[in-house]
PDB file of N, CA and C in Angstrom:
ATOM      1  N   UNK A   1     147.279 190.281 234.103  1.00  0.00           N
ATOM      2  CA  UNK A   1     146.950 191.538 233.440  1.00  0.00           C
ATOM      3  C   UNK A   1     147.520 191.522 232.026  1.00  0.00           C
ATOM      4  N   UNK A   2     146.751 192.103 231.323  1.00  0.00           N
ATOM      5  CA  UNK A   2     146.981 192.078 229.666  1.00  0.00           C
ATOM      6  C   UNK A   2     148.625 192.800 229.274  1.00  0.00           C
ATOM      7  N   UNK A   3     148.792 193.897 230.217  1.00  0.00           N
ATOM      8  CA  UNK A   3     150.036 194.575 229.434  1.00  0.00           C
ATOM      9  C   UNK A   3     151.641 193.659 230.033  1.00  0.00           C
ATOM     10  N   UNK A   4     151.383 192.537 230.585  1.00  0.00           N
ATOM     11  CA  UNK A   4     152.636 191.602 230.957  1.00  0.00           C
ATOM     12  C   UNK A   4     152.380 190.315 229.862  1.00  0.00           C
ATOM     13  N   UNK A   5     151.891 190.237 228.899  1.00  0.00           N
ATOM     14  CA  UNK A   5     151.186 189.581 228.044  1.00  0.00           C
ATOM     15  C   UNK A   5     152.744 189.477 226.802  1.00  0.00           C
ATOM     16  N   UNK A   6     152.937 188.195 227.086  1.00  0.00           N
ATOM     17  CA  UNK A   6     154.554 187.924 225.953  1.00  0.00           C
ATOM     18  C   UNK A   6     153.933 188.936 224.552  1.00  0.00           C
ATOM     19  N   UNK A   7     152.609 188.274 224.049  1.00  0.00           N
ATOM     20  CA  UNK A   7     151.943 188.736 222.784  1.00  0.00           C
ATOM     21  C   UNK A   7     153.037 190.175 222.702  1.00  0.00           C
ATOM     22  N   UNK A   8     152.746 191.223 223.548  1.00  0.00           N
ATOM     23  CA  UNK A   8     152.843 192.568 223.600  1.00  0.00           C
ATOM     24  C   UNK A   8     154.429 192.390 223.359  1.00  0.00           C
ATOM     25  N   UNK A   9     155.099 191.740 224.146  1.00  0.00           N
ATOM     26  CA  UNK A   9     156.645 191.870 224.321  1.00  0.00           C
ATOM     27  C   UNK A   9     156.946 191.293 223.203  1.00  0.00           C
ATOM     28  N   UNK A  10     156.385 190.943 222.561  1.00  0.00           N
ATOM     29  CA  UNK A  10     157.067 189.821 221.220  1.00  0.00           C
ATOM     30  C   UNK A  10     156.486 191.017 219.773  1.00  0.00           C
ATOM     31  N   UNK A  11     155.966 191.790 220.225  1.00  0.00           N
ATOM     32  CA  UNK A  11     155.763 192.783 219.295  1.00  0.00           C
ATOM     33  C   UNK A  11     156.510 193.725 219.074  1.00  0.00           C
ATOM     34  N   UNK A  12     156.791 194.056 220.202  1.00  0.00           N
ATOM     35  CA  UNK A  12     157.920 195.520 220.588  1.00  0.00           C
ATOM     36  C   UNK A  12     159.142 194.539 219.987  1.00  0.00           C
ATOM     37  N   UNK A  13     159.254 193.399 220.244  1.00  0.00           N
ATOM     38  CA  UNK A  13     160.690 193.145 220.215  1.00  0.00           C
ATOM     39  C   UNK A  13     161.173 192.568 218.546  1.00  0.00           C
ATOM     40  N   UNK A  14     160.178 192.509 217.974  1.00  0.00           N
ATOM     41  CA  UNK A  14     160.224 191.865 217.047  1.00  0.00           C
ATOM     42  C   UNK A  14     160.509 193.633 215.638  1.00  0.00           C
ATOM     43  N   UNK A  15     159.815 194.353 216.160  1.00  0.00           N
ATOM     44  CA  UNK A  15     159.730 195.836 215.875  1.00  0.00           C
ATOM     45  C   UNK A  15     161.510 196.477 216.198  1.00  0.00           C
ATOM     46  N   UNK A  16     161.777 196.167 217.081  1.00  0.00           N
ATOM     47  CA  UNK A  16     163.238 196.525 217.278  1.00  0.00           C
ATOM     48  C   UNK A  16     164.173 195.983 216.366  1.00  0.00           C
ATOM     49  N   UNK A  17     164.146 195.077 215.954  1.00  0.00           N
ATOM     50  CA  UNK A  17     165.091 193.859 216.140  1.00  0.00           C
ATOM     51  C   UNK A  17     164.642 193.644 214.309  1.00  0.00           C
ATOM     52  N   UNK A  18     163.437 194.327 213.812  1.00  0.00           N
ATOM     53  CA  UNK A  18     163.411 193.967 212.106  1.00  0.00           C
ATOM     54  C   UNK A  18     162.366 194.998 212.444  1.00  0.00           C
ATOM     55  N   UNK A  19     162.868 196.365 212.255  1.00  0.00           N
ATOM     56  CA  UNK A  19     162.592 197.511 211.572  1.00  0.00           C
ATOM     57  C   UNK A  19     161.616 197.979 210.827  1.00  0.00           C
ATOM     58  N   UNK A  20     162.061 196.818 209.512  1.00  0.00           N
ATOM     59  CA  UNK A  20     161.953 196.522 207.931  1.00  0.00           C
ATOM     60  C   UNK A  20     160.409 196.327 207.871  1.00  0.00           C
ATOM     61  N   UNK A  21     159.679 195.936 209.423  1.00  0.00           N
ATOM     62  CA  UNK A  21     158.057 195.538 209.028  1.00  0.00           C
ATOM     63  C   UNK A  21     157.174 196.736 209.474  1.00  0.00           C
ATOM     64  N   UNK A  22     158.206 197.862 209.653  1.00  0.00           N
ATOM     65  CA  UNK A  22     157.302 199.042 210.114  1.00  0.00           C
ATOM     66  C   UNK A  22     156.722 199.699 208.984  1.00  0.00           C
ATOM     67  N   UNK A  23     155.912 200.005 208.965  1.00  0.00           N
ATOM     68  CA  UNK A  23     154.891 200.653 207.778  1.00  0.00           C
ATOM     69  C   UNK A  23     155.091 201.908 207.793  1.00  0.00           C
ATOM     70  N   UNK A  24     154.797 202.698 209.225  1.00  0.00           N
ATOM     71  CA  UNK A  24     154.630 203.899 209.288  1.00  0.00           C
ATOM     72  C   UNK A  24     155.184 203.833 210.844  1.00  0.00           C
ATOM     73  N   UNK A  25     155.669 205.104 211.256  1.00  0.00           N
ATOM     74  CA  UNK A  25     156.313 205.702 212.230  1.00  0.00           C
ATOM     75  C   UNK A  25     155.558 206.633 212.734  1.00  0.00           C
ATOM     76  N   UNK A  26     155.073 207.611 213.519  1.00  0.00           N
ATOM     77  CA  UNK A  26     154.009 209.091 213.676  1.00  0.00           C
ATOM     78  C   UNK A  26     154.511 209.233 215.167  1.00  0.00           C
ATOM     79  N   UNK A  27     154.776 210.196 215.186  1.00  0.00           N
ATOM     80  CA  UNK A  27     155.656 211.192 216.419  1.00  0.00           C
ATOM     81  C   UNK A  27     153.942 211.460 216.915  1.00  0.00           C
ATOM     82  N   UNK A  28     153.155 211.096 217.794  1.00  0.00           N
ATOM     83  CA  UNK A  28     152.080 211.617 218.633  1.00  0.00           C
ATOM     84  C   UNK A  28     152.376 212.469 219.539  1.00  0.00           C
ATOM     85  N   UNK A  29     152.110 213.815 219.434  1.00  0.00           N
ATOM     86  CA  UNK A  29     152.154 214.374 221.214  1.00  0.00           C
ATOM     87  C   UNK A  29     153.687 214.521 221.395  1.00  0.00           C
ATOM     88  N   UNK A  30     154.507 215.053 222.148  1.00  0.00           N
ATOM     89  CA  UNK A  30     155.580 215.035 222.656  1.00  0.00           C
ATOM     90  C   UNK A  30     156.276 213.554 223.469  1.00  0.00           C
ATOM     91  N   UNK A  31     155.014 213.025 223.789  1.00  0.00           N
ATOM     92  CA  UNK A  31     155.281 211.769 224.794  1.00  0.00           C
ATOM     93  C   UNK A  31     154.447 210.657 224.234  1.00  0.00           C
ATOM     94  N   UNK A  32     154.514 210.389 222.656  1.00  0.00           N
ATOM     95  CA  UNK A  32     153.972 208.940 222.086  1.00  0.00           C
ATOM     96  C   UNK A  32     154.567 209.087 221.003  1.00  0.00           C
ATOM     97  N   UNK A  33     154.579 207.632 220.525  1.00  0.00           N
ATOM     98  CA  UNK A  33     154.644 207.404 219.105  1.00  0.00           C
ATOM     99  C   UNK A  33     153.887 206.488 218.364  1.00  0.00           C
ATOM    100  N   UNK A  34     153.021 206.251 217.387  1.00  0.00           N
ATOM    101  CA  UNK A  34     152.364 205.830 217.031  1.00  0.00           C
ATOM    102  C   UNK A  34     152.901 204.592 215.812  1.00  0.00           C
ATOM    103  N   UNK A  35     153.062 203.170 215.962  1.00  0.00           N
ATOM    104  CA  UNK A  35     153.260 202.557 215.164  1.00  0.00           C
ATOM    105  C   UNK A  35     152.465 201.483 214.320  1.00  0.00           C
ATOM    106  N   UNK A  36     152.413 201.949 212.491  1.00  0.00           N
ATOM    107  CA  UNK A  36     152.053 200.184 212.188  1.00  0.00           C
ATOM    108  C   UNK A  36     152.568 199.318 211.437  1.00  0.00           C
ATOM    109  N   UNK A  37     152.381 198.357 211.703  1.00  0.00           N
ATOM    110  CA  UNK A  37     152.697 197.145 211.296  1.00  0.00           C
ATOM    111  C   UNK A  37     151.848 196.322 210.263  1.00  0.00           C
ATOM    112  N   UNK A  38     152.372 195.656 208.933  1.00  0.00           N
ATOM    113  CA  UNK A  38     151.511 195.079 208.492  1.00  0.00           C
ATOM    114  C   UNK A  38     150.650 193.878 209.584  1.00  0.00           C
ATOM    115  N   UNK A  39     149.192 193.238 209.270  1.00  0.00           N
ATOM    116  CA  UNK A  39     148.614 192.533 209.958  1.00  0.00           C
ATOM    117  C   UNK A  39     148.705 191.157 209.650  1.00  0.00           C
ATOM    118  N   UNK A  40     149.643 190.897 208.699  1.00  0.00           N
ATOM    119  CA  UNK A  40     150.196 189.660 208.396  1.00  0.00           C
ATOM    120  C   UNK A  40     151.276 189.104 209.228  1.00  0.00           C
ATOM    121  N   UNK A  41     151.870 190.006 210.351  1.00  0.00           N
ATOM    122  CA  UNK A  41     152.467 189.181 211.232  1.00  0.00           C
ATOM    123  C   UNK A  41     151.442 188.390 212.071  1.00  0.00           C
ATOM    124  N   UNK A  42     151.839 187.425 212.476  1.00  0.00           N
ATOM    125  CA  UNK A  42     151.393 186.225 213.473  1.00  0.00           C
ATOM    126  C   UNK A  42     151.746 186.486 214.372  1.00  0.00           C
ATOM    127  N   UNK A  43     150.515 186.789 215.527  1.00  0.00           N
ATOM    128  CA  UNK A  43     150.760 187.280 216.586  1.00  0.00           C
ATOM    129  C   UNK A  43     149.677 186.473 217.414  1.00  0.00           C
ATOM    130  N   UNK A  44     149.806 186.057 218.612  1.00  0.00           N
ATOM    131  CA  UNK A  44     149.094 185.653 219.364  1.00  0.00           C
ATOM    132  C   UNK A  44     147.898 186.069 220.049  1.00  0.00           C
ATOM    133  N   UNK A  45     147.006 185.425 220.057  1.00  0.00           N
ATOM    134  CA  UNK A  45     145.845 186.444 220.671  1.00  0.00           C
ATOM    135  C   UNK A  45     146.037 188.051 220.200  1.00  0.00           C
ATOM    136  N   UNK A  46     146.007 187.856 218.429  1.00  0.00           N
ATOM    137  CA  UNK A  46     146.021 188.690 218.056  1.00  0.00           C
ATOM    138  C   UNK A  46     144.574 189.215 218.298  1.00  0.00           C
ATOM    139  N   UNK A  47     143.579 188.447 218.554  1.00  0.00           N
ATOM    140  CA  UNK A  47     141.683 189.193 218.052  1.00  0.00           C
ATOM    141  C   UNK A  47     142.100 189.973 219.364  1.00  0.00           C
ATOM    142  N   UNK A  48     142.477 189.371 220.407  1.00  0.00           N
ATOM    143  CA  UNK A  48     142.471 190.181 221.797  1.00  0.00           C
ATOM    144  C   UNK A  48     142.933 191.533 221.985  1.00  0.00           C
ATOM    145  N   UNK A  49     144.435 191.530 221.619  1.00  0.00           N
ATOM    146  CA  UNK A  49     145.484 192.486 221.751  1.00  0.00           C
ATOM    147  C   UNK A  49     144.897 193.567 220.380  1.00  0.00           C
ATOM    148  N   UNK A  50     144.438 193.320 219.663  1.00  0.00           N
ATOM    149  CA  UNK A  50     144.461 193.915 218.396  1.00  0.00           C
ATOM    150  C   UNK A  50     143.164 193.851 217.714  1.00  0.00           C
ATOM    151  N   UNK A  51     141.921 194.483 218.479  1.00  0.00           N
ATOM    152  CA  UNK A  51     140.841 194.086 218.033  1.00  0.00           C
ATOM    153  C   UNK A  51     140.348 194.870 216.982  1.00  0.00           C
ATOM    154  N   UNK A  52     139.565 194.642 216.006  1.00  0.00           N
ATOM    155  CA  UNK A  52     139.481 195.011 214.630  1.00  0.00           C
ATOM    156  C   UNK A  52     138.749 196.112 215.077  1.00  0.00           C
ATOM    157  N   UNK A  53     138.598 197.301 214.399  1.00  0.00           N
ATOM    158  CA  UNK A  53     138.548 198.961 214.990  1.00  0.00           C
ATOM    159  C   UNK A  53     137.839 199.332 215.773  1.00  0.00           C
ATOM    160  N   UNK A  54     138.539 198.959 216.634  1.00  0.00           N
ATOM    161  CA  UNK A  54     138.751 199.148 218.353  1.00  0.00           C
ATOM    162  C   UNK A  54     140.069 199.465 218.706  1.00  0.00           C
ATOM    163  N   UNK A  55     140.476 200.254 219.659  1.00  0.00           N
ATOM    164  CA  UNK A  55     141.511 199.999 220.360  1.00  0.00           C
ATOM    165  C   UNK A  55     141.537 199.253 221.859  1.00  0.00           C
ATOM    166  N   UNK A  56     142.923 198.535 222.220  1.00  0.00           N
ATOM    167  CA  UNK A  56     142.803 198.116 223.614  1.00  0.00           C
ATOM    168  C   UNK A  56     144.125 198.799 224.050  1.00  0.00           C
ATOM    169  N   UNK A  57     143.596 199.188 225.735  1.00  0.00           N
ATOM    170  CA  UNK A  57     144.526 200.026 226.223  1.00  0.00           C
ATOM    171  C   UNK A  57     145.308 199.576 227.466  1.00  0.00           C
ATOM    172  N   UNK A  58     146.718 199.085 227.554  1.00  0.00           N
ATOM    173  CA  UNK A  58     147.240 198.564 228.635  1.00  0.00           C
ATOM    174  C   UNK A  58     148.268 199.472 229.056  1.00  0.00           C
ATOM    175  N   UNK A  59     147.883 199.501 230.460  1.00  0.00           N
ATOM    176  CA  UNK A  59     149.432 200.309 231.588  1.00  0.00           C
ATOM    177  C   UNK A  59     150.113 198.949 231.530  1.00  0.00           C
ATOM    178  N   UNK A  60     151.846 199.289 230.966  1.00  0.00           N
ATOM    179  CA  UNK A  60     152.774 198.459 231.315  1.00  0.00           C
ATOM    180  C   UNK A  60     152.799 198.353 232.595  1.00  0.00           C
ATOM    181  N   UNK A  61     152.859 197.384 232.903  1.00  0.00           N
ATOM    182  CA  UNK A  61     153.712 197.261 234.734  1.00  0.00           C
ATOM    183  C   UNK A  61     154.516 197.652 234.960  1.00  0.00           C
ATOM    184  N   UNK A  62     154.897 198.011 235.754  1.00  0.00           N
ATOM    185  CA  UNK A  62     156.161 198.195 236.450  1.00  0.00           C
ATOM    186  C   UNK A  62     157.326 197.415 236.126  1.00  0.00           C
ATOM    187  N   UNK A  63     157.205 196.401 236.817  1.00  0.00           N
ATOM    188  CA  UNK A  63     157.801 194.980 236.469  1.00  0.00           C
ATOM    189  C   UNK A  63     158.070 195.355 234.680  1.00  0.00           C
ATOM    190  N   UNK A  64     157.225 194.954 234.069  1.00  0.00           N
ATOM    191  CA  UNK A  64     157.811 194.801 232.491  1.00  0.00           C
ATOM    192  C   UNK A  64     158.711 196.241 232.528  1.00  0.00           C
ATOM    193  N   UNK A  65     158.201 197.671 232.802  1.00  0.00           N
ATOM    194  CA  UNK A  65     159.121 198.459 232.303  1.00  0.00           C
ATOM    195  C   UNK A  65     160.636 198.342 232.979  1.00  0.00           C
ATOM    196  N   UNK A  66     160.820 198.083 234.281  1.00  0.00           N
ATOM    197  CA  UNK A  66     161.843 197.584 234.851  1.00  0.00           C
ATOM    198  C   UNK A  66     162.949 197.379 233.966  1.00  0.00           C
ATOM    199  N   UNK A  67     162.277 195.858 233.857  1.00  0.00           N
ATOM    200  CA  UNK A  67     162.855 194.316 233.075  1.00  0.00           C
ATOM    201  C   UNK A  67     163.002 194.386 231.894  1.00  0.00           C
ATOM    202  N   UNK A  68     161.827 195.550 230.761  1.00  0.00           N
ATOM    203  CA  UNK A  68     162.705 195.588 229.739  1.00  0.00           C
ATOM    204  C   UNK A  68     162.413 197.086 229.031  1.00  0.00           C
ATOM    205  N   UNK A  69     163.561 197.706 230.188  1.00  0.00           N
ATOM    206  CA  UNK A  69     164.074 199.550 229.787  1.00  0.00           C
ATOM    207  C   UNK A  69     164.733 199.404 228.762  1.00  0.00           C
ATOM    208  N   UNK A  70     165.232 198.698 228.596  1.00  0.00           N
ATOM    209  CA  UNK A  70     166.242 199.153 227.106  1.00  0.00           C
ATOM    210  C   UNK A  70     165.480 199.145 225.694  1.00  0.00           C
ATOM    211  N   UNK A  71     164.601 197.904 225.435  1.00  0.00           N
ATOM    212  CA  UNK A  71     163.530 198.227 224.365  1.00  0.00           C
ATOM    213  C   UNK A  71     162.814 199.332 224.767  1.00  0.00           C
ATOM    214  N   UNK A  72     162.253 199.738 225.632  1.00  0.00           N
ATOM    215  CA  UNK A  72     161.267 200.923 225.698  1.00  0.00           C
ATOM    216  C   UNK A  72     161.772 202.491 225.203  1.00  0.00           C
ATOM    217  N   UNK A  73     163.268 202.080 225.760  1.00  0.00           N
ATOM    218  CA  UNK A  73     164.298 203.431 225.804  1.00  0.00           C
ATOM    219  C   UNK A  73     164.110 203.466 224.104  1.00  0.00           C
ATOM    220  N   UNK A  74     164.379 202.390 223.068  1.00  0.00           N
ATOM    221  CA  UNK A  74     164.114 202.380 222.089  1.00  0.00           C
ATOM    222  C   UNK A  74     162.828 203.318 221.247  1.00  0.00           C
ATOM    223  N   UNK A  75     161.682 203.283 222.013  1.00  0.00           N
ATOM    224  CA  UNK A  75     160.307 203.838 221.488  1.00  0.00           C
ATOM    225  C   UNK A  75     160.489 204.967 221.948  1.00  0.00           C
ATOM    226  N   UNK A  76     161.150 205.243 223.605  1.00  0.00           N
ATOM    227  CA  UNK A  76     161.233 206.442 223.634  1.00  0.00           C
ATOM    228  C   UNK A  76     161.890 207.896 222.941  1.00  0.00           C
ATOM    229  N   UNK A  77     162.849 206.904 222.706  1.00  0.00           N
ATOM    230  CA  UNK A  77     163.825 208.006 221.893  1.00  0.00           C
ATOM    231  C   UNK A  77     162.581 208.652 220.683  1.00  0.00           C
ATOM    232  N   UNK A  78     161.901 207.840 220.084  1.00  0.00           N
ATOM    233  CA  UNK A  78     161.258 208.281 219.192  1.00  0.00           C
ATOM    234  C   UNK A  78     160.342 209.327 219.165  1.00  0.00           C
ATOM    235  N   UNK A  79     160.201 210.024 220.210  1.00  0.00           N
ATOM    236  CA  UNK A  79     159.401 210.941 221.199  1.00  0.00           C
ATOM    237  C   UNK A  79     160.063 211.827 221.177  1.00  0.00           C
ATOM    238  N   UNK A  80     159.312 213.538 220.861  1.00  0.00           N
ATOM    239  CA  UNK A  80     160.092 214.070 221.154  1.00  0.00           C
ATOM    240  C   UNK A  80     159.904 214.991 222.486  1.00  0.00           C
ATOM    241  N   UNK A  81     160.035 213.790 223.399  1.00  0.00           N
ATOM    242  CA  UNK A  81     159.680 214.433 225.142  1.00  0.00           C
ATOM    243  C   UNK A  81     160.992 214.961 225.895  1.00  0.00           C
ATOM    244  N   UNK A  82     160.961 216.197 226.306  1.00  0.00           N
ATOM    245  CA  UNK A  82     161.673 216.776 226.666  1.00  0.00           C
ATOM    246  C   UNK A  82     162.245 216.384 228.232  1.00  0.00           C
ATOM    247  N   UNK A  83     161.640 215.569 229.019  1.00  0.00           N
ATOM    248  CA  UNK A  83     161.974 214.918 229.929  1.00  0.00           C
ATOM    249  C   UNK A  83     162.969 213.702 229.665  1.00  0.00           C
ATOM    250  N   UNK A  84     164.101 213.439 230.888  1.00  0.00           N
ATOM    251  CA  UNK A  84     165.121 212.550 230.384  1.00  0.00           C
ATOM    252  C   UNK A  84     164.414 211.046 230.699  1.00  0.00           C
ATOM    253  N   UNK A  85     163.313 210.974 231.295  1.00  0.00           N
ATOM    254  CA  UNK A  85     162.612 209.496 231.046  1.00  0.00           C
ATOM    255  C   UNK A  85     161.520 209.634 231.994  1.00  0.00           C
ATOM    256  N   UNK A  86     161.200 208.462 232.164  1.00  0.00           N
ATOM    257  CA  UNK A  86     159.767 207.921 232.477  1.00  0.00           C
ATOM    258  C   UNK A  86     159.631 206.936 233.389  1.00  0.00           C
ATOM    259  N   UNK A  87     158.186 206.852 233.828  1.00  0.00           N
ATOM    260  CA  UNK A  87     157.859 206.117 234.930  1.00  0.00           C
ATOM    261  C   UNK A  87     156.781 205.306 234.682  1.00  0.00           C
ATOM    262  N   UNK A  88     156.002 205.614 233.812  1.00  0.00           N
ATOM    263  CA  UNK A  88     154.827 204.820 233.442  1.00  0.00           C
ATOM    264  C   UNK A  88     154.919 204.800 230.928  1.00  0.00           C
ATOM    265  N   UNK A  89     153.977 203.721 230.982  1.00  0.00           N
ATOM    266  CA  UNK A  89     153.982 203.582 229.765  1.00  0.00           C
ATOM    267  C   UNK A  89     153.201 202.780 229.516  1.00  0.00           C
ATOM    268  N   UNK A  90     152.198 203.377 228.492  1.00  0.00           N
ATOM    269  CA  UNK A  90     150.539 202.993 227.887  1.00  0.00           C
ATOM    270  C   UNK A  90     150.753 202.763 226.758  1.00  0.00           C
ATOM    271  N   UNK A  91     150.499 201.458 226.784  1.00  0.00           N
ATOM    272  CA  UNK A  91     150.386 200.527 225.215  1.00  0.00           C
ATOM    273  C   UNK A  91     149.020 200.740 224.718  1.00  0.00           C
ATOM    274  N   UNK A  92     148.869 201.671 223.476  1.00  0.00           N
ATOM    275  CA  UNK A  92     147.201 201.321 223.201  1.00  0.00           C
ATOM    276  C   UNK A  92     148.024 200.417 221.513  1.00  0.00           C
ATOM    277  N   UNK A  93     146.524 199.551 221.420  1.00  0.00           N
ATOM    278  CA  UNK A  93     146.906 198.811 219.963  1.00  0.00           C
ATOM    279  C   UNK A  93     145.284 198.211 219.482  1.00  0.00           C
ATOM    280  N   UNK A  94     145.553 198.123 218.317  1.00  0.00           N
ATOM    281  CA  UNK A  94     144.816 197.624 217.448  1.00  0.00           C
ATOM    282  C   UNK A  94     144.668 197.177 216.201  1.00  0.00           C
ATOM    283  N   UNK A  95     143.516 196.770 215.710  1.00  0.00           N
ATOM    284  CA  UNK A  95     143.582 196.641 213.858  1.00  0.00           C
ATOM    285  C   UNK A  95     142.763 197.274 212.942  1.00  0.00           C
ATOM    286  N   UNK A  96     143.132 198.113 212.368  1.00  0.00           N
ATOM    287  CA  UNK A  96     143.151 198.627 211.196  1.00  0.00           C
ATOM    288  C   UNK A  96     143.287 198.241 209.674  1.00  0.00           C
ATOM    289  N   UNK A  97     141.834 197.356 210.083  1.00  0.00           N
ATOM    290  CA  UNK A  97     141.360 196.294 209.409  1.00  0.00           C
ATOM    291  C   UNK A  97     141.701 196.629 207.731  1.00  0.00           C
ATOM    292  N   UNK A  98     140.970 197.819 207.101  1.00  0.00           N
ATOM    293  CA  UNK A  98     141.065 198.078 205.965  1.00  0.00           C
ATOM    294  C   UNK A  98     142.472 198.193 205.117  1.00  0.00           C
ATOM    295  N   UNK A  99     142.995 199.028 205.904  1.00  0.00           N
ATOM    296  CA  UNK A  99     144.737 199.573 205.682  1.00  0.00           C
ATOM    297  C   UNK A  99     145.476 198.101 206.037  1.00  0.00           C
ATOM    298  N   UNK A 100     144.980 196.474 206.454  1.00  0.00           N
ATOM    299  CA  UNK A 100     145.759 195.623 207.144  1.00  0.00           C
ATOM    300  C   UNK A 100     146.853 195.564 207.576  1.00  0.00           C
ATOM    301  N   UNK A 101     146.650 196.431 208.780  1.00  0.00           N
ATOM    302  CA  UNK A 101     147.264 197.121 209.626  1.00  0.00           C
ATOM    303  C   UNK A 101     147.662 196.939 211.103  1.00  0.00           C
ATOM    304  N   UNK A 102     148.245 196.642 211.961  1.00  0.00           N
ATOM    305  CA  UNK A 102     148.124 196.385 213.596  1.00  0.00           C
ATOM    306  C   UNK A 102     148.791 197.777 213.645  1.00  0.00           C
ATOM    307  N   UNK A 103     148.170 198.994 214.652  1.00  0.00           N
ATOM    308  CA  UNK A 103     148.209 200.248 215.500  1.00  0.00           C
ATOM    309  C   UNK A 103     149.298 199.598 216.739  1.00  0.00           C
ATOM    310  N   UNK A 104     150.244 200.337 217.127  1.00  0.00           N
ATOM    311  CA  UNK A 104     150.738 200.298 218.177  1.00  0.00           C
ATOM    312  C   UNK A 104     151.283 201.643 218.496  1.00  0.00           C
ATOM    313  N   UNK A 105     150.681 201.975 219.653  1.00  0.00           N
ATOM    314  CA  UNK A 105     150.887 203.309 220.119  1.00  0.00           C
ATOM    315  C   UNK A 105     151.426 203.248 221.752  1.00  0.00           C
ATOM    316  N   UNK A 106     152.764 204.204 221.941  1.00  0.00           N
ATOM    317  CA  UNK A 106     153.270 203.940 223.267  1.00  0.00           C
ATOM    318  C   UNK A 106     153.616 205.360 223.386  1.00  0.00           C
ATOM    319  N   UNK A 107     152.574 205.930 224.785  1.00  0.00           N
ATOM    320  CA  UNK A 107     152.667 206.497 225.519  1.00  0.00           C
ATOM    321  C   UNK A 107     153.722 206.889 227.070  1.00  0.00           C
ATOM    322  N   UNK A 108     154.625 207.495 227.276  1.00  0.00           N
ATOM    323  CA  UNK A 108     155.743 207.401 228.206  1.00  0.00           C
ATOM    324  C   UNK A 108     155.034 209.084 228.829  1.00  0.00           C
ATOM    325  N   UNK A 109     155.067 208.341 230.283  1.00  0.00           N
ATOM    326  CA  UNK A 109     154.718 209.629 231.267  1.00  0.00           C
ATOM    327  C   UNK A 109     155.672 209.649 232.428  1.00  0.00           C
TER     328      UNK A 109
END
């Protein structure tokens, strides 16, 4: 399944860990946040994960949110959801071809 996909984990983590390549930040909804990234990072099966204006939409697993709560806790904080956490979490992403741009948007329910 697409949302256990390193691509995805090497995005989030790379976003944590150097800040500095975030473009824009956007508080969505109480329970998302909307991020982009220039599209000059090198990303793997980027056409896949990040298809040019389109979005693709993955439920994290279980398993990944498990295994890696502490980055997520990261996106979550960025939320301003009034619940103390979550059980599920929807990666939508894409490219935003014009703006050269990769969309990453994470949903926590």
């Amino acid at each position: 399944m697409a949302s256990n996909s390193d691509a995805l984990y090497y995005v989030l983590s790379k976003i944590y860990h150097h800040p500095e390549i975030v473009i824009a930040t956007v508080p969505q909804y109480s329970n998302a946040v909307a991020i982009t990234i220039s599209d000059k990072l090198k990303i793997s099966d980027s056409n896949f994960y990040f298809p040019d204006h389109k979005l693709m939409v993955n439920r994290l697993s279980p398993d990944f949110v498990a295994k890696n709560g502490d980055l997520l806790d990261y996106y979550f904080d960025m939320t301003d959801q009034d619940n103390p956490g979550y059980h599920d979490v929807w990666i939508t992403t894409g490219h935003i071809e014009r703006q050269h741009a990769f969309l990453i948007e994470l949903s926590f329910e």
